[in-house]
Protein backbone atom coordinates (compact mmCIF):
# COMPACT_ATOMS: atom_id res chain seq x y z
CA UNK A 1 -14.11 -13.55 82.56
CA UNK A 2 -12.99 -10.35 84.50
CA UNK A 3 -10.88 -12.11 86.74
CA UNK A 4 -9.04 -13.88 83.44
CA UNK A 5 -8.82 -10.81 82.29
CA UNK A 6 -7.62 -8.77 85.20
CA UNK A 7 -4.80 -11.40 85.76
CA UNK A 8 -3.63 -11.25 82.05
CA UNK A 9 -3.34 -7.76 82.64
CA UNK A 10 -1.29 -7.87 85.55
CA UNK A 11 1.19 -10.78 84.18
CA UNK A 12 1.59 -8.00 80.95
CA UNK A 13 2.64 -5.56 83.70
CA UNK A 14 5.01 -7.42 85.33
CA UNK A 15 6.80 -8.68 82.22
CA UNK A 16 7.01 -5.50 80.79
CA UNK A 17 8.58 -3.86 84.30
CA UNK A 18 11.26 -6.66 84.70
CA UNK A 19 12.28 -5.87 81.38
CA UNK A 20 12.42 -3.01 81.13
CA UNK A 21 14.38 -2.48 84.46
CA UNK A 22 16.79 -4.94 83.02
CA UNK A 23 17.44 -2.68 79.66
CA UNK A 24 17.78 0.43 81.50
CA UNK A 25 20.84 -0.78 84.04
CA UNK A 26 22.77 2.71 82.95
CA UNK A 27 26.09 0.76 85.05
CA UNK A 28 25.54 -2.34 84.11
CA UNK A 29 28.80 -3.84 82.62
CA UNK A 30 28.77 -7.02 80.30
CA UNK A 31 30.70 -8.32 76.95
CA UNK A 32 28.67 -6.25 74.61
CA UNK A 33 27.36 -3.13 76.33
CA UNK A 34 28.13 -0.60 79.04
CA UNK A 35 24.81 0.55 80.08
CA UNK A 36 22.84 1.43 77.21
CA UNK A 37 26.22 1.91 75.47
CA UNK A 38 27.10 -0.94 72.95
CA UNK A 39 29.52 -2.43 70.98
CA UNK A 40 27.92 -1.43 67.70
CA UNK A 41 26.87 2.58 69.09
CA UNK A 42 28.35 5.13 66.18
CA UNK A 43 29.82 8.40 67.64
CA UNK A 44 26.68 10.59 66.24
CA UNK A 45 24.54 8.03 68.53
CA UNK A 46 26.35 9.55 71.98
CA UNK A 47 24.36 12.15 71.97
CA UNK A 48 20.74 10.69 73.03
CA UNK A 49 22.54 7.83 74.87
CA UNK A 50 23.56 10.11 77.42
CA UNK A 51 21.19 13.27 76.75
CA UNK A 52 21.36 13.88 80.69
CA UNK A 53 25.23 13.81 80.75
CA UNK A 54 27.88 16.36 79.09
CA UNK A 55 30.08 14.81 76.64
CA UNK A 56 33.52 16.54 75.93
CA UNK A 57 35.14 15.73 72.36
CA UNK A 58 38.51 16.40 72.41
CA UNK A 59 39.88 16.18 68.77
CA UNK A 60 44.14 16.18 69.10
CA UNK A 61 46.63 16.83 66.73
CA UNK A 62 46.86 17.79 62.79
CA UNK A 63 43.48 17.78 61.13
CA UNK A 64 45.54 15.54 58.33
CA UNK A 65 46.88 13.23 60.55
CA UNK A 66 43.50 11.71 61.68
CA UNK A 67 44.75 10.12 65.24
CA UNK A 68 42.38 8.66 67.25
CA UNK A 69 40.37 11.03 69.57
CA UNK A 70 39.22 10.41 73.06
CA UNK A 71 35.59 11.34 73.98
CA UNK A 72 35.56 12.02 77.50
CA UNK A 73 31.35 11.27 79.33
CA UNK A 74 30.45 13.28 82.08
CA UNK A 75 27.43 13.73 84.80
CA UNK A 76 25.83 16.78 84.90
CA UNK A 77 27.42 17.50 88.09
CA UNK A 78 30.94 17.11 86.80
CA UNK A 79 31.82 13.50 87.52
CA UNK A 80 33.99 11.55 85.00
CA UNK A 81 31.88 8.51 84.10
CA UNK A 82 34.15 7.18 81.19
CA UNK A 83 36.49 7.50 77.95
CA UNK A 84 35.42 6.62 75.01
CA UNK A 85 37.80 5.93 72.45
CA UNK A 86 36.25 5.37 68.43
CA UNK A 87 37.89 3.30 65.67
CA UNK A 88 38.37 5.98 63.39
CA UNK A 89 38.84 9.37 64.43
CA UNK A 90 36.67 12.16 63.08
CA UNK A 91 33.87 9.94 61.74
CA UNK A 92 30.71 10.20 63.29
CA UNK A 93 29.59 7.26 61.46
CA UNK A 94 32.29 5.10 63.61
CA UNK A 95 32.22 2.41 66.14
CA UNK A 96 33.07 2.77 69.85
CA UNK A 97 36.44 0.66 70.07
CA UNK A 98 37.14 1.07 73.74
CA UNK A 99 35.95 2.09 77.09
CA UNK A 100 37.65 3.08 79.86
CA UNK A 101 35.74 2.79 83.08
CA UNK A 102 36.61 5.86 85.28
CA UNK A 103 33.27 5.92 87.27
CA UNK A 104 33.38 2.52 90.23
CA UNK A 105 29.52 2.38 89.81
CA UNK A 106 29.79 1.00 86.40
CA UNK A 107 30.24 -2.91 87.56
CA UNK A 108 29.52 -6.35 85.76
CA UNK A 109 26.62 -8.92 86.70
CA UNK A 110 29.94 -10.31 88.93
CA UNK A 111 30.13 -6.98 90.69
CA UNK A 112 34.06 -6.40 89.16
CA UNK A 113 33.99 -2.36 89.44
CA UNK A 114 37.25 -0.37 89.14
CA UNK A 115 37.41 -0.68 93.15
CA UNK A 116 37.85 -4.27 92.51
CA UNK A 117 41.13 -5.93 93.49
CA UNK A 118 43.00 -8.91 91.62
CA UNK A 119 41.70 -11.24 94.23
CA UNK A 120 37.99 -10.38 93.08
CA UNK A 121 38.77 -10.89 89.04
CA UNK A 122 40.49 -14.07 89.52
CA UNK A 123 37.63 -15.37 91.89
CA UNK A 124 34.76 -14.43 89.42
CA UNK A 125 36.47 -14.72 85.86
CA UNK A 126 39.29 -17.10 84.25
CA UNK A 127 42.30 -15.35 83.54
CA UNK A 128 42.70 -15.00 79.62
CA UNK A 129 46.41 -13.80 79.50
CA UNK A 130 48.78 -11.80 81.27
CA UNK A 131 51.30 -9.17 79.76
CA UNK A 132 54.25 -7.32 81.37
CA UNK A 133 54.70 -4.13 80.55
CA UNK A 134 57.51 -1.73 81.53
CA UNK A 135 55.38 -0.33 84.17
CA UNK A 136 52.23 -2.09 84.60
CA UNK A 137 50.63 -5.38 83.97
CA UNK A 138 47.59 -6.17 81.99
CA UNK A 139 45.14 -8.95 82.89
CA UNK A 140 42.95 -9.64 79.78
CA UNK A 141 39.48 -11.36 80.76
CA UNK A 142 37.91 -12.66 77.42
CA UNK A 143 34.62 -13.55 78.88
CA UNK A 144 33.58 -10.20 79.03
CA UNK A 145 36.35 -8.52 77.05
CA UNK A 146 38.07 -6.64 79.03
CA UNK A 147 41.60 -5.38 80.41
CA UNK A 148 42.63 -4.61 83.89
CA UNK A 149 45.88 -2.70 84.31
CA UNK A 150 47.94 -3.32 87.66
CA UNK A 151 50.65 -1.17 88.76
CA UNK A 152 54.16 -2.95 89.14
CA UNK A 153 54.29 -1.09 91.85
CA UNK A 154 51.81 -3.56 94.04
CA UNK A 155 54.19 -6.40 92.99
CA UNK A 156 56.83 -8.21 94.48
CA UNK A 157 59.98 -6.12 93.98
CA UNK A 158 61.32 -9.16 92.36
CA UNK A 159 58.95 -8.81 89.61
CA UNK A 160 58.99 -5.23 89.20
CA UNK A 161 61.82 -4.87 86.63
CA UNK A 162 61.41 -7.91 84.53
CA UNK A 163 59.67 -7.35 81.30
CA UNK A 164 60.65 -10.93 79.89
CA UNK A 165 59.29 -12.68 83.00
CA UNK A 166 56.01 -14.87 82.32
CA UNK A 167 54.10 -13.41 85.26
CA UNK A 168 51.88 -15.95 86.52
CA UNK A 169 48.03 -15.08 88.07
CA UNK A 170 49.32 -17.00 91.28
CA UNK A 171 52.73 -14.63 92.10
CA UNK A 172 50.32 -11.46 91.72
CA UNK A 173 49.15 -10.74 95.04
CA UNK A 174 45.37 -10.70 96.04
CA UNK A 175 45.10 -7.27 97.50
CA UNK A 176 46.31 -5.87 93.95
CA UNK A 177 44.21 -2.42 92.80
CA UNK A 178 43.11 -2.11 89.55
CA UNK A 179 44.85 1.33 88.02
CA UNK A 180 42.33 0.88 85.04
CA UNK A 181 39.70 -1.01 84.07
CA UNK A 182 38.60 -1.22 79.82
CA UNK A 183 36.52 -3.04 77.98
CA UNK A 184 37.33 -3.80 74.03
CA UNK A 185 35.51 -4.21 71.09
């Protein structure tokens, strides 16, 4: 009976470490959460998410204008960790709409950080479009909903000036670096 008992015990134990090792991943990156961050996390929630961090709201323009206002999440130390950018400015009751990824330990179960390079996205997620922009590209990766802007300037020169050119993931060259890295919800 006391050895039943005893092992019981210890499964409980390790259950209950694995998860909650899993939940508590502050960098880990995935479709639906950043960390303990998530897709449905209201402004007034920031607070206790990151209690050991310093959060910076930065509220621009006219107070009757309500633009959209970036919150900016740093570690005690001073280290930018991320941007956070709400649906609805001023509302503390509103919903995180995107994240920009400043800090490279922030990575997905893939290990696609903002060090990453277009060779590693394409290897470890399918390609969901590709715009050209007047001075960057974006690669959009549905799977886990997010954007990775390239510079033109690690393209071709031929593709550089183009904005009506269908850029293709095959004429963007592997050792392209990521200028920015968001996920969208």
């Amino acid at each position: 009976m006391k050895n039943t008992l005893f092992t019981v015990t210890i499964c409980a134990l390790l259950i209950t470490s694995c998860t909650k090792d899993k939940a508590q991943n502050p960098f880990e990156i995935a479709k639906n959460h950043i960390g303990l961050l998530t897709d449905s996390t209201q402004v007034k929630e920031l607070d206790a998410i990151y209690s050991k961090d310093s959060i910076v709201r930065y509220v621009s323009g006219d107070d009757y204008i309500g633009s959209v206002n970036t919150i900016e999440v740093y570690e005690k130390g001073g280290k930018k960790l991320l941007d956070l950018t709400p649906r609805k400015a001023k509302d503390s009751t509103s919903v995180i709409k995107s994240v920009n990824i400043i800090d490279s330990r922030y990575s997905t179960n893939k290990k696609i950080s903002n060090l990453s390079t277009f060779k590693d996205i394409k290897a470890a997620y399918k390609i969901s479009k590709i715009d050209n922009l007047i001075n960057v590209i974006v690669v959009s990766v549905n799977e886990i909903n997010a954007s990775f802007t390239i510079d033109k300037k690690e393209l071709p020169a031929s593709m550089r000036f183009d904005m009506d050119m269908a850029i293709d993931p095959i004429q963007i060259p592997e050792k392209a670096k990521i200028k920015y890295f968001m996920i969208h919800w």
